[in-house]
PDB file of N, CA and C in Angstrom:
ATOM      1  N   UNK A   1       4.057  -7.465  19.741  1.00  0.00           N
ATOM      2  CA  UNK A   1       2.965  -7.362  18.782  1.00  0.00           C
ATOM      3  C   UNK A   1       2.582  -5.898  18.607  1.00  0.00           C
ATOM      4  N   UNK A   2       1.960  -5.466  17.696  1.00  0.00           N
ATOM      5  CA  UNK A   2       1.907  -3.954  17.247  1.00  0.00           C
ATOM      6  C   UNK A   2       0.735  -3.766  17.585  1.00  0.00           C
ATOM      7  N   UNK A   3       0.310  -2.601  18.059  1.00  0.00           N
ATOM      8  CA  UNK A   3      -1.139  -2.171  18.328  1.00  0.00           C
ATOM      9  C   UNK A   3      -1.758  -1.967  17.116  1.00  0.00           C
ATOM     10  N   UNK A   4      -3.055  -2.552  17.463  1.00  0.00           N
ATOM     11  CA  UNK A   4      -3.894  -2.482  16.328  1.00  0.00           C
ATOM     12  C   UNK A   4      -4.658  -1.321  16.070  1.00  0.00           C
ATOM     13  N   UNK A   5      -4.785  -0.455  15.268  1.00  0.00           N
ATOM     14  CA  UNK A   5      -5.796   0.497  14.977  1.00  0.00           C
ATOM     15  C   UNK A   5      -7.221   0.232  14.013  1.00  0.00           C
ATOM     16  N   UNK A   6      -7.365   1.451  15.102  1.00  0.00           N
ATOM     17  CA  UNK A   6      -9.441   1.032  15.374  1.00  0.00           C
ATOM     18  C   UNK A   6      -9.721   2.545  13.991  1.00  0.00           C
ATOM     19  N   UNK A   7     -10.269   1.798  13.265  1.00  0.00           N
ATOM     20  CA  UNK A   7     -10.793   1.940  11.929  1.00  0.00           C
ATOM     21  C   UNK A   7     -12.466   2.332  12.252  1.00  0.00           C
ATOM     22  N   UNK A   8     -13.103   3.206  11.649  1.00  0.00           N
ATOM     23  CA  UNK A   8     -14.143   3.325  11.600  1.00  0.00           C
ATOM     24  C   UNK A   8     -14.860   2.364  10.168  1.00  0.00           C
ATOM     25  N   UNK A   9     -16.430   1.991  10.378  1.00  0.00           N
ATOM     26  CA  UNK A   9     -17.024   1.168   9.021  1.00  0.00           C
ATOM     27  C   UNK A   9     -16.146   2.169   7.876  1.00  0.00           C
ATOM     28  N   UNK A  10     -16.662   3.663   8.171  1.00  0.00           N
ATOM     29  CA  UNK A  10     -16.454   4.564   6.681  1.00  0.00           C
ATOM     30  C   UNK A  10     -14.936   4.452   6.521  1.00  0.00           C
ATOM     31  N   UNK A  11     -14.113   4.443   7.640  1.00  0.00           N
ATOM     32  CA  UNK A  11     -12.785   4.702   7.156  1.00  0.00           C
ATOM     33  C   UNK A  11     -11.888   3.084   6.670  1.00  0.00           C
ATOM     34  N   UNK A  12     -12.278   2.147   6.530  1.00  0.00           N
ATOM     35  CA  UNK A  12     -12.465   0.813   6.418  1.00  0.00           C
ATOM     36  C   UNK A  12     -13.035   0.541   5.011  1.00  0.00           C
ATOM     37  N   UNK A  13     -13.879   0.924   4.999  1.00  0.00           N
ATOM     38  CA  UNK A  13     -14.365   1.357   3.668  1.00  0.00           C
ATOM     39  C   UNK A  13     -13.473   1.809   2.509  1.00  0.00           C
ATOM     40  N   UNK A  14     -12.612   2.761   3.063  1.00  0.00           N
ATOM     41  CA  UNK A  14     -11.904   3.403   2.217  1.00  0.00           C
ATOM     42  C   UNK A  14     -10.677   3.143   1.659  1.00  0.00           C
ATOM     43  N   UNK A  15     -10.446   2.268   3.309  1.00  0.00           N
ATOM     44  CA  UNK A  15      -9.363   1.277   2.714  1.00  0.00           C
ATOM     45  C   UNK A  15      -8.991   0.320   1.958  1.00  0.00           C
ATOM     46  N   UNK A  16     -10.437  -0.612   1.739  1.00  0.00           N
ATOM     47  CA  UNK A  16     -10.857  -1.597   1.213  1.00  0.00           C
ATOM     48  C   UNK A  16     -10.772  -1.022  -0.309  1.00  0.00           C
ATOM     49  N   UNK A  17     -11.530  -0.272  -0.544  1.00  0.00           N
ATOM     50  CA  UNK A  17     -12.036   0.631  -1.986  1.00  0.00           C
ATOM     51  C   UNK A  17     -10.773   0.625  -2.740  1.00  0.00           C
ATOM     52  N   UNK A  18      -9.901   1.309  -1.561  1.00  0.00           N
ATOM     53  CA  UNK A  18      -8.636   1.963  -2.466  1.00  0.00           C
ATOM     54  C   UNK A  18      -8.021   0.673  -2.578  1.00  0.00           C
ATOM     55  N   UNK A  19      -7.546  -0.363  -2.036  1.00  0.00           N
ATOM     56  CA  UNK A  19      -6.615  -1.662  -2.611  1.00  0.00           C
ATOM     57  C   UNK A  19      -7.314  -2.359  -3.489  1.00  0.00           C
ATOM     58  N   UNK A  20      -8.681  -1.940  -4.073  1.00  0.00           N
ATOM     59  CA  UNK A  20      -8.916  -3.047  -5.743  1.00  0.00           C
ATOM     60  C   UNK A  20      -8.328  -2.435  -6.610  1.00  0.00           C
ATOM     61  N   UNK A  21      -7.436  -1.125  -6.053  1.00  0.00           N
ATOM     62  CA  UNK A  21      -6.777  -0.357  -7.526  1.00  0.00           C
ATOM     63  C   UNK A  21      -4.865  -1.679  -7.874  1.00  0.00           C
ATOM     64  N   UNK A  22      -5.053  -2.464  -6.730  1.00  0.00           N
ATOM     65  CA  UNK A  22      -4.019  -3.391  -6.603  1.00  0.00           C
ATOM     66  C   UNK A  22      -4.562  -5.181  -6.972  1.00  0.00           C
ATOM     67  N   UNK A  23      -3.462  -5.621  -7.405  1.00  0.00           N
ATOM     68  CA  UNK A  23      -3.633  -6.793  -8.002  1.00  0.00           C
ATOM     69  C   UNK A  23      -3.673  -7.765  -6.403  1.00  0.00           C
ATOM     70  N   UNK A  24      -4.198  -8.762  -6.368  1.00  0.00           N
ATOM     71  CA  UNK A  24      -4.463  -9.592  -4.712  1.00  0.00           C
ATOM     72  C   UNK A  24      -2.931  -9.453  -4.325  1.00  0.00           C
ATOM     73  N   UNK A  25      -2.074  -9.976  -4.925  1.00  0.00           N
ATOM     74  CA  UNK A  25      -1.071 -10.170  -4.152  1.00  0.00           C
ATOM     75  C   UNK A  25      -0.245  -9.309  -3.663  1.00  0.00           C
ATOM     76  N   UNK A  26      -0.551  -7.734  -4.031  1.00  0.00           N
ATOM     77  CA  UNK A  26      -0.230  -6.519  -3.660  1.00  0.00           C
ATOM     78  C   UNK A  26      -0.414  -5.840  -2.086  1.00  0.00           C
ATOM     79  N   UNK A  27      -1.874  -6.632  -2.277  1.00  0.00           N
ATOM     80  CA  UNK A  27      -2.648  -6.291  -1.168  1.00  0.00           C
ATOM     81  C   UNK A  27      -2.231  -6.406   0.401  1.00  0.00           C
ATOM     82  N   UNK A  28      -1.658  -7.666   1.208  1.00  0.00           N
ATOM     83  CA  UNK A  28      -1.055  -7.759   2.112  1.00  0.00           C
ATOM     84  C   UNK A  28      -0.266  -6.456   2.501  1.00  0.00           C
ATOM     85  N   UNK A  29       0.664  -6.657   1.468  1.00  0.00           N
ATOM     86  CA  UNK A  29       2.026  -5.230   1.502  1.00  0.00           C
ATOM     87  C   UNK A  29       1.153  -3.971   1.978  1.00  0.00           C
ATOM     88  N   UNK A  30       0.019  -3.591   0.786  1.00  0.00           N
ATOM     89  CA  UNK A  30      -0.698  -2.190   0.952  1.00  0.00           C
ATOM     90  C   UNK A  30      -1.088  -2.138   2.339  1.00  0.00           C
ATOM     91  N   UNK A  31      -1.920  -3.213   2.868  1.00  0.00           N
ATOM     92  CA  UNK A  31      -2.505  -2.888   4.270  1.00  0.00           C
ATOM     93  C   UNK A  31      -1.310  -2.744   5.103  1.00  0.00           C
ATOM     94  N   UNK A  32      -0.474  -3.685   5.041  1.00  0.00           N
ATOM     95  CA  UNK A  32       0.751  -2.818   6.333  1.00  0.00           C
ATOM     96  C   UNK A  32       1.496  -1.580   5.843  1.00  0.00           C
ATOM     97  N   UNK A  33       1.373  -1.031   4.946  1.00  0.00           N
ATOM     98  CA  UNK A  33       1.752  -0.206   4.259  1.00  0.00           C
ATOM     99  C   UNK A  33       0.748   1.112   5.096  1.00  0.00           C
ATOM    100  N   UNK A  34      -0.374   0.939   4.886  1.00  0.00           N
ATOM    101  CA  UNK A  34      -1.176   2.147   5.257  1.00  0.00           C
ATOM    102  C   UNK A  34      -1.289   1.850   6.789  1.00  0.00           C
ATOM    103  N   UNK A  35      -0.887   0.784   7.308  1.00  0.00           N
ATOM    104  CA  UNK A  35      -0.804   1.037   8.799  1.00  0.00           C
ATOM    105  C   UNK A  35       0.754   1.509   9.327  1.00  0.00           C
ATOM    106  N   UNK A  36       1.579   1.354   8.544  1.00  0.00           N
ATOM    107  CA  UNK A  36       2.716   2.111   8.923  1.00  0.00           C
ATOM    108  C   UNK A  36       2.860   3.688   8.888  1.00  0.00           C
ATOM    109  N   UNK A  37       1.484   4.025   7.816  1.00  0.00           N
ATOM    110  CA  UNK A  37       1.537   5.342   7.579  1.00  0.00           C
ATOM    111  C   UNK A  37       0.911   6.011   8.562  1.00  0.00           C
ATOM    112  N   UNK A  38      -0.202   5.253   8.923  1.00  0.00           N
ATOM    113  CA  UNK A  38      -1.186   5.827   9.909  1.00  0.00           C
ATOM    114  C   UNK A  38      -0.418   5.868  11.667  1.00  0.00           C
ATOM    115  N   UNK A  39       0.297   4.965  11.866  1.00  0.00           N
ATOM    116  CA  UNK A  39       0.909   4.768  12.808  1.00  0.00           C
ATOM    117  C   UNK A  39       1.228   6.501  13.689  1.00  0.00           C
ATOM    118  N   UNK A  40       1.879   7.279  12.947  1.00  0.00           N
ATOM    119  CA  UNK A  40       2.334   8.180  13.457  1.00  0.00           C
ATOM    120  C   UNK A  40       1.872   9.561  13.199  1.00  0.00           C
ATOM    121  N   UNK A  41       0.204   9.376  13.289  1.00  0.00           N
ATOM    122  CA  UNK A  41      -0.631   9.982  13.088  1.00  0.00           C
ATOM    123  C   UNK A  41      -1.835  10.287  13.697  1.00  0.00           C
ATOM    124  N   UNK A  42      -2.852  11.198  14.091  1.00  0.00           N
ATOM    125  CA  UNK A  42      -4.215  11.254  14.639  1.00  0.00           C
ATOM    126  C   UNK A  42      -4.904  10.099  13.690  1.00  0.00           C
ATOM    127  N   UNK A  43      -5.508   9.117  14.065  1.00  0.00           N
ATOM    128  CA  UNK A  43      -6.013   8.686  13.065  1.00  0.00           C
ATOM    129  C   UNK A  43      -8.054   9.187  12.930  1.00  0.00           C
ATOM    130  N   UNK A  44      -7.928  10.092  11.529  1.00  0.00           N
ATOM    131  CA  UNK A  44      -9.029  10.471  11.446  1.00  0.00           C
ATOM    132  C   UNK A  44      -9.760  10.062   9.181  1.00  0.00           C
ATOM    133  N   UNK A  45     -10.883  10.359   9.131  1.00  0.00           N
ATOM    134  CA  UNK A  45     -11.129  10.451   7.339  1.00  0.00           C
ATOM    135  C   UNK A  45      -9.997  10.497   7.033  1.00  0.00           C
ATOM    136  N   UNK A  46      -9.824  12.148   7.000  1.00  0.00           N
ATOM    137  CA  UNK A  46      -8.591  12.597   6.318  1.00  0.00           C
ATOM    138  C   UNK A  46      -7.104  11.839   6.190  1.00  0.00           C
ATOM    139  N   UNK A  47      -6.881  11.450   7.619  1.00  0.00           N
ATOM    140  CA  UNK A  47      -5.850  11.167   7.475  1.00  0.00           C
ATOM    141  C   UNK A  47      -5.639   9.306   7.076  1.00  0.00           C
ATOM    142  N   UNK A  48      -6.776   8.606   6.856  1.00  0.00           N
ATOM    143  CA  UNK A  48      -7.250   7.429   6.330  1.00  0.00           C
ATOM    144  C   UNK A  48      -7.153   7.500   4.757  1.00  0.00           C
ATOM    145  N   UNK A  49      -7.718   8.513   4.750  1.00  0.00           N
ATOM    146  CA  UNK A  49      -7.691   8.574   3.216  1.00  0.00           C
ATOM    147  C   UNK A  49      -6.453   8.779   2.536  1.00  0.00           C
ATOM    148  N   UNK A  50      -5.513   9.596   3.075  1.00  0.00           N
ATOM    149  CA  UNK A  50      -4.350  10.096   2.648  1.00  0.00           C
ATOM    150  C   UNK A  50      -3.610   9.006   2.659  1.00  0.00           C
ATOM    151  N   UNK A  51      -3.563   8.346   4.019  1.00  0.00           N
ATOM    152  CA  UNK A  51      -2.476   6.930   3.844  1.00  0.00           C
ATOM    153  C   UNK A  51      -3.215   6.181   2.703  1.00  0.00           C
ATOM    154  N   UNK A  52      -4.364   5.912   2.868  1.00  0.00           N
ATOM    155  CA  UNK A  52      -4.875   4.862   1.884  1.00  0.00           C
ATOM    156  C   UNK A  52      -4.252   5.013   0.099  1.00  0.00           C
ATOM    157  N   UNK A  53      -4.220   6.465   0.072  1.00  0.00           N
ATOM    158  CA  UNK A  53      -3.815   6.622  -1.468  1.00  0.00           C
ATOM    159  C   UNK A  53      -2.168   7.024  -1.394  1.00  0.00           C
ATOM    160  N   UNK A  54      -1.619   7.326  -0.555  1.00  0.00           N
ATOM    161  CA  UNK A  54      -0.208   7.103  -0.489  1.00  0.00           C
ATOM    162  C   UNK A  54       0.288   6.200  -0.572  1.00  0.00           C
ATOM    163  N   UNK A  55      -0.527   4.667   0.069  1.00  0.00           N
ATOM    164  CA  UNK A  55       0.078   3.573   0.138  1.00  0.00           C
ATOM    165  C   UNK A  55       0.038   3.043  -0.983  1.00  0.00           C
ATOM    166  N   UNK A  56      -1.041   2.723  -2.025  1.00  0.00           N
ATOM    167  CA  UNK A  56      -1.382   2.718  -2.862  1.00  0.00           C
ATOM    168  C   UNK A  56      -0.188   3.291  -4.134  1.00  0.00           C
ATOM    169  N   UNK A  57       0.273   4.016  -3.654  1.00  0.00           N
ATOM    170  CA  UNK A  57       0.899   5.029  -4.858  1.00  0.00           C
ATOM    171  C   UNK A  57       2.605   4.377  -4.559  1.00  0.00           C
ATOM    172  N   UNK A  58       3.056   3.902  -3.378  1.00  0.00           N
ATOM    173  CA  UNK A  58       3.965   3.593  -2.884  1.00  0.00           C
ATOM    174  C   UNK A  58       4.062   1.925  -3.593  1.00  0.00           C
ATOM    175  N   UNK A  59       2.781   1.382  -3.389  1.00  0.00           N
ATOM    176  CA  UNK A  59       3.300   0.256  -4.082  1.00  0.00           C
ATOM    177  C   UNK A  59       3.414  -0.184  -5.072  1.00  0.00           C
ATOM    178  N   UNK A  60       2.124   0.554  -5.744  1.00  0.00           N
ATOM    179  CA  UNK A  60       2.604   0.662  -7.476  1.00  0.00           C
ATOM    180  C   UNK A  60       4.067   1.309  -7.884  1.00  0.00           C
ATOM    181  N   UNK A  61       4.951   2.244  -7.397  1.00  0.00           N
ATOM    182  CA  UNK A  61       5.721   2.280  -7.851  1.00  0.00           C
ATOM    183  C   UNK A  61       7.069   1.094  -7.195  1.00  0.00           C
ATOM    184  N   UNK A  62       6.817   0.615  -6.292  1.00  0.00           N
ATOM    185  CA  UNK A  62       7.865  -0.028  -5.998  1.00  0.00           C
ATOM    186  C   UNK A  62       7.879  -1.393  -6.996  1.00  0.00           C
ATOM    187  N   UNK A  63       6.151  -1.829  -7.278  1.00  0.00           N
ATOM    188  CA  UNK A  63       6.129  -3.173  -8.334  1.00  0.00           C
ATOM    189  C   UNK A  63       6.602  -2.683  -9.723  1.00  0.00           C
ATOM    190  N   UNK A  64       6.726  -1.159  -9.936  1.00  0.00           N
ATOM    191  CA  UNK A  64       7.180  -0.989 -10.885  1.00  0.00           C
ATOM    192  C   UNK A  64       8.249  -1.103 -11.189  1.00  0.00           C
ATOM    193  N   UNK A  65       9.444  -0.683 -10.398  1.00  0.00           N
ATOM    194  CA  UNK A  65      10.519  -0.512  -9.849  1.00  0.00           C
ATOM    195  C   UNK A  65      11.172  -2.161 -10.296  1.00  0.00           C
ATOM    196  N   UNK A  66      10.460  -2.469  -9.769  1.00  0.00           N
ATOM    197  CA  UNK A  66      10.713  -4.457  -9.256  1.00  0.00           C
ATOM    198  C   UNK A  66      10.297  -5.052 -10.714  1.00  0.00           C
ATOM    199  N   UNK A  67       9.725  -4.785 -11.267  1.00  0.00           N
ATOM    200  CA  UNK A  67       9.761  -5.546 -13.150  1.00  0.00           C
ATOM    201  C   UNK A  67      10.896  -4.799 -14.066  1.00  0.00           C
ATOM    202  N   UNK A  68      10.724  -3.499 -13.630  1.00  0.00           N
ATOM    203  CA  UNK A  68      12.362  -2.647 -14.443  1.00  0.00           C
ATOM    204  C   UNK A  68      13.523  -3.499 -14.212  1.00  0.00           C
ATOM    205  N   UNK A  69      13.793  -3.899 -12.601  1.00  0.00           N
ATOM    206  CA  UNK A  69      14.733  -4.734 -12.674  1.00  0.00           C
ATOM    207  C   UNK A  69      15.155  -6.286 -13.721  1.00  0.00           C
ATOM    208  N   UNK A  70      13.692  -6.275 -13.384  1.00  0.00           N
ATOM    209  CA  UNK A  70      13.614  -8.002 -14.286  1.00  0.00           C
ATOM    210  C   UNK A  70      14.269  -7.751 -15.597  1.00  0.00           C
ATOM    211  N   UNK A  71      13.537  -6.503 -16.005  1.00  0.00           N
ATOM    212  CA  UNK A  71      13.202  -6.641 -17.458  1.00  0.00           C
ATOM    213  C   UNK A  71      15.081  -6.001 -17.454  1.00  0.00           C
ATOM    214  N   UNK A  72      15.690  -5.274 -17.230  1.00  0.00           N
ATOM    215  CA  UNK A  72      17.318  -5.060 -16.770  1.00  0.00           C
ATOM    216  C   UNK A  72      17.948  -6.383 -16.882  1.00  0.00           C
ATOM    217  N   UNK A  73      17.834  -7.311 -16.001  1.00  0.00           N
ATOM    218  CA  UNK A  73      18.197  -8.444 -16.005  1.00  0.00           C
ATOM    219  C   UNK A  73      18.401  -9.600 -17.353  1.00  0.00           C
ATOM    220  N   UNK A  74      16.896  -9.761 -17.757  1.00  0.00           N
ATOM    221  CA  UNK A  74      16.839 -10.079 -19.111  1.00  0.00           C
ATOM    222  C   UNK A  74      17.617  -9.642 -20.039  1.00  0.00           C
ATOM    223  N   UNK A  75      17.656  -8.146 -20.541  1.00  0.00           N
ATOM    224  CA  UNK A  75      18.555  -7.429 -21.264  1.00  0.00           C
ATOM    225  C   UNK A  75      20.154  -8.390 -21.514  1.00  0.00           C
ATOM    226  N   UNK A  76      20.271  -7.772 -19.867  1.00  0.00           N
ATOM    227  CA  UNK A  76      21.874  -7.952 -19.875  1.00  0.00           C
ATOM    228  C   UNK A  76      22.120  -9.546 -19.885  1.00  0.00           C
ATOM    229  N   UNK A  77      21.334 -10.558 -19.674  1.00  0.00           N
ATOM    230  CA  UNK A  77      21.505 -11.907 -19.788  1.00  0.00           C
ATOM    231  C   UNK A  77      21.688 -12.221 -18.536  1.00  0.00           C
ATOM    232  N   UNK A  78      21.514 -11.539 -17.521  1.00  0.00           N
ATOM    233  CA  UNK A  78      21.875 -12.137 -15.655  1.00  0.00           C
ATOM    234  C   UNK A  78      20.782 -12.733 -15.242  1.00  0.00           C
ATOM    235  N   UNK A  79      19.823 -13.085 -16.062  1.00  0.00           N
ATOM    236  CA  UNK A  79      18.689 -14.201 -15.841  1.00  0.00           C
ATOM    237  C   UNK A  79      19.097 -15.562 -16.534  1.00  0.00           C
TER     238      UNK A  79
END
């Protein structure tokens, strides 16, 4: 099991804040997302905040990534 990291209210806060920029079902991904980031890190604000909007930025482009395909697919008729 993975150690859990201890979040402050404010830095919790921030995390929370930053994943309504994600649709619900995004959300799961983002939080292990910003704990993978934080993982190998002091965990402080700064560095809360930084994963929080990295992760964020990581998954919007990967859902982006992931409908290009679709919409690829469609095109070529492999749907």
């Amino acid at each position: 099991m993975d150690t859990p990291i201890a979040l402050t209210d404010q830095q919790m806060l921030t995390v929370t804040e930053v994943a309504r920029r994600l649709s619900p079902h995004l959300r799961g991904q983002y939080l292990q997302t910003v704990a993978n980031l934080l993982s190998d890190v002091v965990v402080g604000d700064a560095s809360v905040h930084r994963a929080a909007h990295r992760a964020v930025q990581m998954i919007e482009i990967s859902a982006w990534q992931s409908s290009q395909r679709r919409d690829l697919k469609v095109i070529d008729g492999t749907v």
